[in-house]
N, C-alpha and C. Protein backbone atom coordinates (compact mmCIF):
# COMPACT_ATOMS: atom_id res chain seq x y z
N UNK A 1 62.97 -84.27 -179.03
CA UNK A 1 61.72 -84.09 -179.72
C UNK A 1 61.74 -82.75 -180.45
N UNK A 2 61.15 -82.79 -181.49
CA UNK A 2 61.83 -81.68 -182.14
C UNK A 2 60.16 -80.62 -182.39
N UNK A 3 60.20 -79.39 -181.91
CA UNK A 3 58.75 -78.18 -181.83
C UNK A 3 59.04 -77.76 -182.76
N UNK A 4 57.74 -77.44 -183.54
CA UNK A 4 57.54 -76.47 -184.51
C UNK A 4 57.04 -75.15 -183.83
N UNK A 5 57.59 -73.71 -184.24
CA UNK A 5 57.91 -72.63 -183.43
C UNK A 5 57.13 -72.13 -184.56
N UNK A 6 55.81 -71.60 -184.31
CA UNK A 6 54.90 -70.82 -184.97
C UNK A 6 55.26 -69.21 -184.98
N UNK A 7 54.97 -68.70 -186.04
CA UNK A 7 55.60 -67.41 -186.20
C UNK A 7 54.03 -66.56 -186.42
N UNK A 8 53.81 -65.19 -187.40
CA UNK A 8 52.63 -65.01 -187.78
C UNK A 8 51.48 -65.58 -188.17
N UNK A 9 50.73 -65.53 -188.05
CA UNK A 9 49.33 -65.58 -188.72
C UNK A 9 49.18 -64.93 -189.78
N UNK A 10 48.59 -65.20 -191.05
CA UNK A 10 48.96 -64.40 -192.33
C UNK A 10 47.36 -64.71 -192.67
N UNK A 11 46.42 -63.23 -193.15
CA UNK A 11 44.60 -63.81 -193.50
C UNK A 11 45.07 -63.64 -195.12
N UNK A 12 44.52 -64.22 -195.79
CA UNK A 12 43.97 -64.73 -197.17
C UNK A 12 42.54 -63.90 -197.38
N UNK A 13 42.17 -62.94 -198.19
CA UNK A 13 40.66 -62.52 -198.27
C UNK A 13 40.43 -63.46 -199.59
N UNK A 14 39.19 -64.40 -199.19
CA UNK A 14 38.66 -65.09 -200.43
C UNK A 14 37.40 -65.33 -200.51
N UNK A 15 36.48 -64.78 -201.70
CA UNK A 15 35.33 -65.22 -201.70
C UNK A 15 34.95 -66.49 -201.58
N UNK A 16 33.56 -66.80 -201.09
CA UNK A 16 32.68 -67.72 -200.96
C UNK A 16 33.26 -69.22 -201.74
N UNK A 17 33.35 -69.85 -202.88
CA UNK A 17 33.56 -69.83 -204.04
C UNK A 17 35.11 -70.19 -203.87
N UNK A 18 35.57 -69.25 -204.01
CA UNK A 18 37.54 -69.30 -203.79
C UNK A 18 37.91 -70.73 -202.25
N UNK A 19 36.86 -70.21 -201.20
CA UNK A 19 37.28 -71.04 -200.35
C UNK A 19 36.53 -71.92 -200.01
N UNK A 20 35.71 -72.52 -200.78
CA UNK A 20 35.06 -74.26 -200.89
C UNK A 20 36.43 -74.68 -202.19
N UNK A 21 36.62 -74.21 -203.12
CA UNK A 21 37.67 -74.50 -203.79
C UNK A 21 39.14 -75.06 -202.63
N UNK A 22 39.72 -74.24 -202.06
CA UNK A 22 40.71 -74.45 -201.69
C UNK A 22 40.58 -75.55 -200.29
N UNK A 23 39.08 -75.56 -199.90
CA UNK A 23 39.05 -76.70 -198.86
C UNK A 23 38.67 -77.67 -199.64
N UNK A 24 38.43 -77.82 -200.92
CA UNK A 24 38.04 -78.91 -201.40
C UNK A 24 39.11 -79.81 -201.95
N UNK A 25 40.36 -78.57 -202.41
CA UNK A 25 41.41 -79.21 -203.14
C UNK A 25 42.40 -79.80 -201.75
N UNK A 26 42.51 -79.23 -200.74
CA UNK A 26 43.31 -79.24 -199.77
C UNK A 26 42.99 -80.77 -199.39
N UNK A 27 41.48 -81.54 -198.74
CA UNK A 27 40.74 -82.06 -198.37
C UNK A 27 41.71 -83.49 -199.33
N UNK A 28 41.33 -83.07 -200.86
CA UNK A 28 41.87 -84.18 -201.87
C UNK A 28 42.92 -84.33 -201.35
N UNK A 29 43.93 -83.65 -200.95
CA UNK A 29 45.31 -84.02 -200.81
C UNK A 29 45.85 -84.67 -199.44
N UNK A 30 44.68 -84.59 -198.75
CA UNK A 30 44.73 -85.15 -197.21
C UNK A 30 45.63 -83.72 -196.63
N UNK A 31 45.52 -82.85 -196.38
CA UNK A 31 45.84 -81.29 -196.27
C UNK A 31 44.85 -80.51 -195.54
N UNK A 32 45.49 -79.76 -194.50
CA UNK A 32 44.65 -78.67 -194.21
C UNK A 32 45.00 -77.33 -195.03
N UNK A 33 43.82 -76.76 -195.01
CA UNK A 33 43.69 -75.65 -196.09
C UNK A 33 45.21 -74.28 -195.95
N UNK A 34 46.00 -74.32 -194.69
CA UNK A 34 46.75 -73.63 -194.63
C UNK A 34 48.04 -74.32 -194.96
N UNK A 35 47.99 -75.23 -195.08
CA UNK A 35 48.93 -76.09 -195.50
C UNK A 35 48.94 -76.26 -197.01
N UNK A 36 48.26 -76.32 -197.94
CA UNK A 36 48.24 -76.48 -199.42
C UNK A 36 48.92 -74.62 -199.21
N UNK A 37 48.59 -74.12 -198.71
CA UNK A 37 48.69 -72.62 -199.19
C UNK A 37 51.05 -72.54 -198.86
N UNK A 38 50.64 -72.97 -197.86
CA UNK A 38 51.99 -72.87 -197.75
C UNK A 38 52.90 -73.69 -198.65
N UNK A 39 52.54 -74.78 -199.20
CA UNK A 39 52.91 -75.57 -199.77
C UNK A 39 52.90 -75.13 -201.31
N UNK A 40 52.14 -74.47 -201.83
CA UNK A 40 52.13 -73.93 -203.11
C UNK A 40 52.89 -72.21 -202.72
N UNK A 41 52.59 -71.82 -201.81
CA UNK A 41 53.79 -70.70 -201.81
C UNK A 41 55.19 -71.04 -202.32
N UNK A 42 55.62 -71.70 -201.37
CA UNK A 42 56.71 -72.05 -201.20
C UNK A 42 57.68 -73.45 -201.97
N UNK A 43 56.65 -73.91 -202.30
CA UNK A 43 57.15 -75.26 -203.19
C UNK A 43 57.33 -75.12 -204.70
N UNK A 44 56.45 -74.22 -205.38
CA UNK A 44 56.24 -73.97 -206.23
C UNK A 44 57.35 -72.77 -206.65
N UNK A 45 57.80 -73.93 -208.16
CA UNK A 45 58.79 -72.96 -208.99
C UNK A 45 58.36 -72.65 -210.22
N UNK A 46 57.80 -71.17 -210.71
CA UNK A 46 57.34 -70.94 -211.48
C UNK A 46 58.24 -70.73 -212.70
N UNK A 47 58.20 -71.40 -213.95
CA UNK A 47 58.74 -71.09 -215.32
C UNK A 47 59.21 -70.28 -215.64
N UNK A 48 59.93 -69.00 -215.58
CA UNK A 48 59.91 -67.52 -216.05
C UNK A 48 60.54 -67.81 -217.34
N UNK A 49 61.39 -68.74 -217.92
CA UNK A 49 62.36 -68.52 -218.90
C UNK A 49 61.48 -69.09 -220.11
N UNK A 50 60.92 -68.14 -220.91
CA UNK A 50 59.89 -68.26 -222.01
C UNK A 50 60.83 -68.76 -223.19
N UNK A 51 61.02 -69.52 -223.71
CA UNK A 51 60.92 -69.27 -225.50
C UNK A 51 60.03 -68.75 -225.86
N UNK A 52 60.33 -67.89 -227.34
CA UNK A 52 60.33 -66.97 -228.01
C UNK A 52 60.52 -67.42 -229.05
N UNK A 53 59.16 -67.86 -230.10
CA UNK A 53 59.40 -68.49 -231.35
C UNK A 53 59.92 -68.10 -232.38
N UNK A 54 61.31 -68.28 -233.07
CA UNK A 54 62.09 -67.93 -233.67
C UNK A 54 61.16 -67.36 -234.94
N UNK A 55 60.50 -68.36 -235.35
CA UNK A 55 59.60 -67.60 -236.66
C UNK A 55 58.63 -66.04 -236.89
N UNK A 56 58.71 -66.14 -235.32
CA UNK A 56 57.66 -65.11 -234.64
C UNK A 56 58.53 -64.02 -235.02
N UNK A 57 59.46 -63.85 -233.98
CA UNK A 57 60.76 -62.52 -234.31
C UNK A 57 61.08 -62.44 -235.50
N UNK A 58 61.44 -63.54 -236.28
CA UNK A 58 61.79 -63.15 -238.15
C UNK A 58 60.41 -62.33 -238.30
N UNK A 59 59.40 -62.78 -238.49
CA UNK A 59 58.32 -61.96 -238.48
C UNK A 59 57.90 -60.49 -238.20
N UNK A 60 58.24 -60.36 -237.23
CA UNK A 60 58.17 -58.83 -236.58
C UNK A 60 59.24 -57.96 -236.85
N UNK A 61 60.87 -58.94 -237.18
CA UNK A 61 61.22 -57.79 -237.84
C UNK A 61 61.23 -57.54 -239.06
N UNK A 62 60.59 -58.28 -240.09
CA UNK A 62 60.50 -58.10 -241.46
C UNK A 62 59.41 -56.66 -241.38
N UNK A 63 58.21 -57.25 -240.18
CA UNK A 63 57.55 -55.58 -240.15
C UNK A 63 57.83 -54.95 -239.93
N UNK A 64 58.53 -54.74 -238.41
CA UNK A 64 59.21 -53.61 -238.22
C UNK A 64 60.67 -52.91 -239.24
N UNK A 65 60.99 -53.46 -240.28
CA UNK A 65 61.67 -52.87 -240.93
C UNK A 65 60.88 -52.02 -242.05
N UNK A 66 59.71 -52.85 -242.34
CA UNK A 66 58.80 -52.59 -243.48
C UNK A 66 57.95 -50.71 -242.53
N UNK A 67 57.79 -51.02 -241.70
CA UNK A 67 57.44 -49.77 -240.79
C UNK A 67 58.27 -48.90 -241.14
N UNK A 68 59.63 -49.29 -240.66
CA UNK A 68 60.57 -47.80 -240.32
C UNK A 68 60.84 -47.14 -241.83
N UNK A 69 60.79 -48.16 -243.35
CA UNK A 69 61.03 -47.89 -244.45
C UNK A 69 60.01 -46.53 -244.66
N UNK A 70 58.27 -47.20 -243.92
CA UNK A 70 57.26 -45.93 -244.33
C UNK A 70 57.74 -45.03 -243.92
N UNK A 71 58.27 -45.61 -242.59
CA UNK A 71 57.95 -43.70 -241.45
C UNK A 71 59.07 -42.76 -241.97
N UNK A 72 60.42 -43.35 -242.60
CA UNK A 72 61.21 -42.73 -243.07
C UNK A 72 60.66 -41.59 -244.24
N UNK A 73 60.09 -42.32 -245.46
CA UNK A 73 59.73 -41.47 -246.16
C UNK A 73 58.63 -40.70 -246.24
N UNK A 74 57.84 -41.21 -245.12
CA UNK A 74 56.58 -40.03 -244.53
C UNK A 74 57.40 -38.56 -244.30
N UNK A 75 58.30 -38.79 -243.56
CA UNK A 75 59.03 -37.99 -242.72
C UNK A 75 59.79 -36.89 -243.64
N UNK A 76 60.56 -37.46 -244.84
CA UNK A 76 60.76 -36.97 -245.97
C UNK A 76 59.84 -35.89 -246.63
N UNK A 77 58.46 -36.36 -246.50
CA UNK A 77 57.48 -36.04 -247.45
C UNK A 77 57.12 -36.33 -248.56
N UNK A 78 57.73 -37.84 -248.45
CA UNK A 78 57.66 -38.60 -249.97
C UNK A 78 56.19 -39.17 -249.46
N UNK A 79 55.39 -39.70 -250.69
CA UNK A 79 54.50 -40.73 -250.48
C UNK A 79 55.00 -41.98 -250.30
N UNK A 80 54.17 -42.68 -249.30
CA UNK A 80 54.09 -44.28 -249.33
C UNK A 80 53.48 -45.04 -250.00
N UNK A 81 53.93 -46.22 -250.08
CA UNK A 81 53.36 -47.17 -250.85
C UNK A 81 52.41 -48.13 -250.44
N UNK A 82 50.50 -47.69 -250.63
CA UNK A 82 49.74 -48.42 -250.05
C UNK A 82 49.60 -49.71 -250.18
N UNK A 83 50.25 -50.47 -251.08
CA UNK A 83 49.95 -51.68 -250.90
C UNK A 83 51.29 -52.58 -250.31
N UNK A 84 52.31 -51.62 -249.99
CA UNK A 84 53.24 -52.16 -248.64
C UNK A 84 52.72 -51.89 -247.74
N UNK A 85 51.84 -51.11 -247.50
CA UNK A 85 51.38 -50.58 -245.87
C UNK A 85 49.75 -51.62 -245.51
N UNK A 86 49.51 -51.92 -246.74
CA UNK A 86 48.50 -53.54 -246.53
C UNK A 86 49.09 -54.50 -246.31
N UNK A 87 50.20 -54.36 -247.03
CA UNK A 87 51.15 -55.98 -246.94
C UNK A 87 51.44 -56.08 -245.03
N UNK A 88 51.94 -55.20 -245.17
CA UNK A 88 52.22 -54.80 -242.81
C UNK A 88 51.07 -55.31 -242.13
N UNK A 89 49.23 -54.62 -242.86
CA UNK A 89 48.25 -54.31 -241.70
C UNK A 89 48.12 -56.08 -242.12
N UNK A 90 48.46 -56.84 -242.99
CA UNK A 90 47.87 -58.34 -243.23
C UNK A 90 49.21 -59.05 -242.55
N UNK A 91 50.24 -58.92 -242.07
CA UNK A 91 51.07 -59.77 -241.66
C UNK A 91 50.83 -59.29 -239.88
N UNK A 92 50.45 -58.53 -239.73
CA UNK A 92 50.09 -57.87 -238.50
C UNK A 92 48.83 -58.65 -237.66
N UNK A 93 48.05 -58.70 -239.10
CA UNK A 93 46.80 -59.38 -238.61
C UNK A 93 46.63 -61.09 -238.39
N UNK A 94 47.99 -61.64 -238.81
CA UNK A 94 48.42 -63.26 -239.13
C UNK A 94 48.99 -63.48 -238.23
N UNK A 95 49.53 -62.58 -237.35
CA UNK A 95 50.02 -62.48 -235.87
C UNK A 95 49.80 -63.06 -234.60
N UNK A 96 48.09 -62.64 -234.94
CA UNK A 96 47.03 -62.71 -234.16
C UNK A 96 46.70 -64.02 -233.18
C-alpha cells in the first residue's frame, strides 16, 4: 500500500475575495483548495520564450539610429534638424 509522507505546511495570505475565488475554482474542478494550488505550482509551464516582432526591431532601429545621428551632432555643436527630431517623436508615438 503505498503512504503519502506529508512534509510542511506552507500559509498562502489571501484576501476575502482571493479565497472564495480559489474555493470556487478548486470546487469546479472537483479539488480541494490546496490541491489546485499545488497543482498550478507545479504543473504549470510558463511561456518565457517571447517573439519579438520583427517589424517592431526594424522600427526601433531606424530610431535609434535617427537618435544617435542627433546626439552626434548636438555633441559637435552643430544644430539639429527639427523636423527629423518630429519624424522620431511621431514614429515613437506609432509605437504605442
Amino acid at each position: 500500500m503505498s503512504e503519502k509522507i506529508l512534509g510542511r505546511a506552507v500559509s498562502v495570505w489571501l484576501n476575502q475575495s482571493e479565497e472564495e475565488r480559489l474555493k470556487t475554482k478548486a470546487q469546479s474542478f472537483g479539488m480541494k483548495p490546496s490541491a489546485l494550488l499545488k497543482k498550478a505550482a507545479f504543473d504549470y509551464a510558463p511561456n518565457i520564450t517571447k517573439q519579438t516582432d520583427p517589424k517592431l526591431l526594424a522600427a526601433l532601429a531606424r530610431i535609434g539610429n535617427n537618435l544617435n545621428q542627433l546626439a552626434r551632432k548636438a555633441n559637435r555643436g552643430g544644430e539639429y534638424d527639427p523636423i527629423q527630431l518630429e519624424h522620431i517623436r511621431r514614429e515613437l508615438e506609432g509605437l504605442k
